[in-house]
Protein backbone atom coordinates (compact mmCIF):
# COMPACT_ATOMS: atom_id res chain seq x y z
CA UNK A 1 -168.37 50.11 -59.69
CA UNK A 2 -168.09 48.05 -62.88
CA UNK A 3 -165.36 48.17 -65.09
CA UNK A 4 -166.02 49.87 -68.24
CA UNK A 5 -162.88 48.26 -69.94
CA UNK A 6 -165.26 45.12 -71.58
CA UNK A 7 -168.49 46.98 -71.30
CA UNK A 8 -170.68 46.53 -74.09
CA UNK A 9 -172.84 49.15 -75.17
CA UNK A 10 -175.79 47.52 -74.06
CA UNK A 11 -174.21 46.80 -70.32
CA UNK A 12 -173.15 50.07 -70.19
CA UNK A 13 -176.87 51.87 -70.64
CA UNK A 14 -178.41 49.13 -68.66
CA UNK A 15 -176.02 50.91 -65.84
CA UNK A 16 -176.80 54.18 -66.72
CA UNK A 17 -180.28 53.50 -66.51
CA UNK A 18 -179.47 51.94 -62.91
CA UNK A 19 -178.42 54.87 -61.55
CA UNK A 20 -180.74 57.14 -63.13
CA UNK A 21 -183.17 55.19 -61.28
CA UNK A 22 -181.12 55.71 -58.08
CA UNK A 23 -180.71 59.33 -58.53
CA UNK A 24 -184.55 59.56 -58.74
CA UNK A 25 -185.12 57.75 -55.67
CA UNK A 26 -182.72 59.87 -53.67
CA UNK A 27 -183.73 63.37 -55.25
CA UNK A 28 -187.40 63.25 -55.65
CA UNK A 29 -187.32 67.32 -56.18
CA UNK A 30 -185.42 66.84 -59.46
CA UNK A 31 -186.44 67.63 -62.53
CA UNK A 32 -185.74 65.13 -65.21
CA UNK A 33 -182.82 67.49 -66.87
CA UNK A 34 -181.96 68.51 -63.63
CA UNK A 35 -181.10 64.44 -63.08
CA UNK A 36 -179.39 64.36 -66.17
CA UNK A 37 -177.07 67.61 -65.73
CA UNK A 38 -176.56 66.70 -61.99
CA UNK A 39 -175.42 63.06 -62.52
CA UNK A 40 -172.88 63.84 -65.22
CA UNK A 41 -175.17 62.01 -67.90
CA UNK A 42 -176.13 65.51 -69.84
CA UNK A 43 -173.14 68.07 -70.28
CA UNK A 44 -174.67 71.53 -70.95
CA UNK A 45 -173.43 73.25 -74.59
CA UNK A 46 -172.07 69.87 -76.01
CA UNK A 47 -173.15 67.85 -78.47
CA UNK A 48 -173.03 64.07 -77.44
CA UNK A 49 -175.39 62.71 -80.28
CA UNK A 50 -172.14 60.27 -80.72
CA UNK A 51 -171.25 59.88 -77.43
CA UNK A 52 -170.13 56.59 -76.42
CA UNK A 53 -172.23 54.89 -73.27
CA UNK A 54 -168.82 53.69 -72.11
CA UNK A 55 -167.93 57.53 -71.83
CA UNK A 56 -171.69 58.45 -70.92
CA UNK A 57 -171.27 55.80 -67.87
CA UNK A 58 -166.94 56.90 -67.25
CA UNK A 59 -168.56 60.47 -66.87
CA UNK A 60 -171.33 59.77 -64.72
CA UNK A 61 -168.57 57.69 -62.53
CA UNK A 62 -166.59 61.23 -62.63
CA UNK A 63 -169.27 63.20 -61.37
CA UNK A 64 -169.07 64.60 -57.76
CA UNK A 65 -172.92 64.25 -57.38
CA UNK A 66 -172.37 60.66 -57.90
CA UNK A 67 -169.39 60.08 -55.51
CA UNK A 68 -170.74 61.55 -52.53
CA UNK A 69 -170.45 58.34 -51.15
CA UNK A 70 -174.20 58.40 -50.60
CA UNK A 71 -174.73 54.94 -50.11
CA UNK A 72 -177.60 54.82 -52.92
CA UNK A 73 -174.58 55.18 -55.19
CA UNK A 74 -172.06 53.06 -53.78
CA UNK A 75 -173.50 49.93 -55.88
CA UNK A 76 -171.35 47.13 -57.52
CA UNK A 77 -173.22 48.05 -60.55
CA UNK A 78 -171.44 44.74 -62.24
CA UNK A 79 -172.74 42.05 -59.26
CA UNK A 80 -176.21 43.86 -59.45
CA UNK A 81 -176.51 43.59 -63.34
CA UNK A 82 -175.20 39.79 -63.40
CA UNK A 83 -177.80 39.36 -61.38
CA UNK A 84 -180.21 39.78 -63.97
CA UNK A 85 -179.51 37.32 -65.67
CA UNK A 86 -180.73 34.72 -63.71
């Protein structure tokens, strides 16, 4: 998984975004807030208006849905988002 310590905003959601797109590939019976609650990115009775992506992305990381060790999840996020760039 990437290192959040640099992480831009930006790099951060693009990751996010990754994974939500994982997490809908490998649970096609979720609902979207279902995917959000089960991946860590939506935390129910909080407000996170304000909420950091860094954080967003360092609790998704957290999440026990996400570290099943499924391999859809087991992703060098960082190799796979240098490689947009090219």
């Amino acid at each position: 998984m990437a290192s959040t310590n640099k992480m831009t905003r930006q790099d951060a959601n693009r990751v996010i975004i990754r994974k939500l797109e994982t997490a809908v590939e490998a649970f096609p019976s979720w609902r979207f807030h279902q995917i959000l609650q089960n991946c860590g990115v939506e935390i129910a009775n909080t407000d996170q208006f304000f909420e950091e992506s860094v954080e967003t992305l360092l609790n998704m990381n957290n999440n026990p849905t996400m570290r099943t060790g499924h391999e859809m999840f087991v992703l060098d996020e960082k190799a796979k988002y240098q490689g947009d760039d090219e």
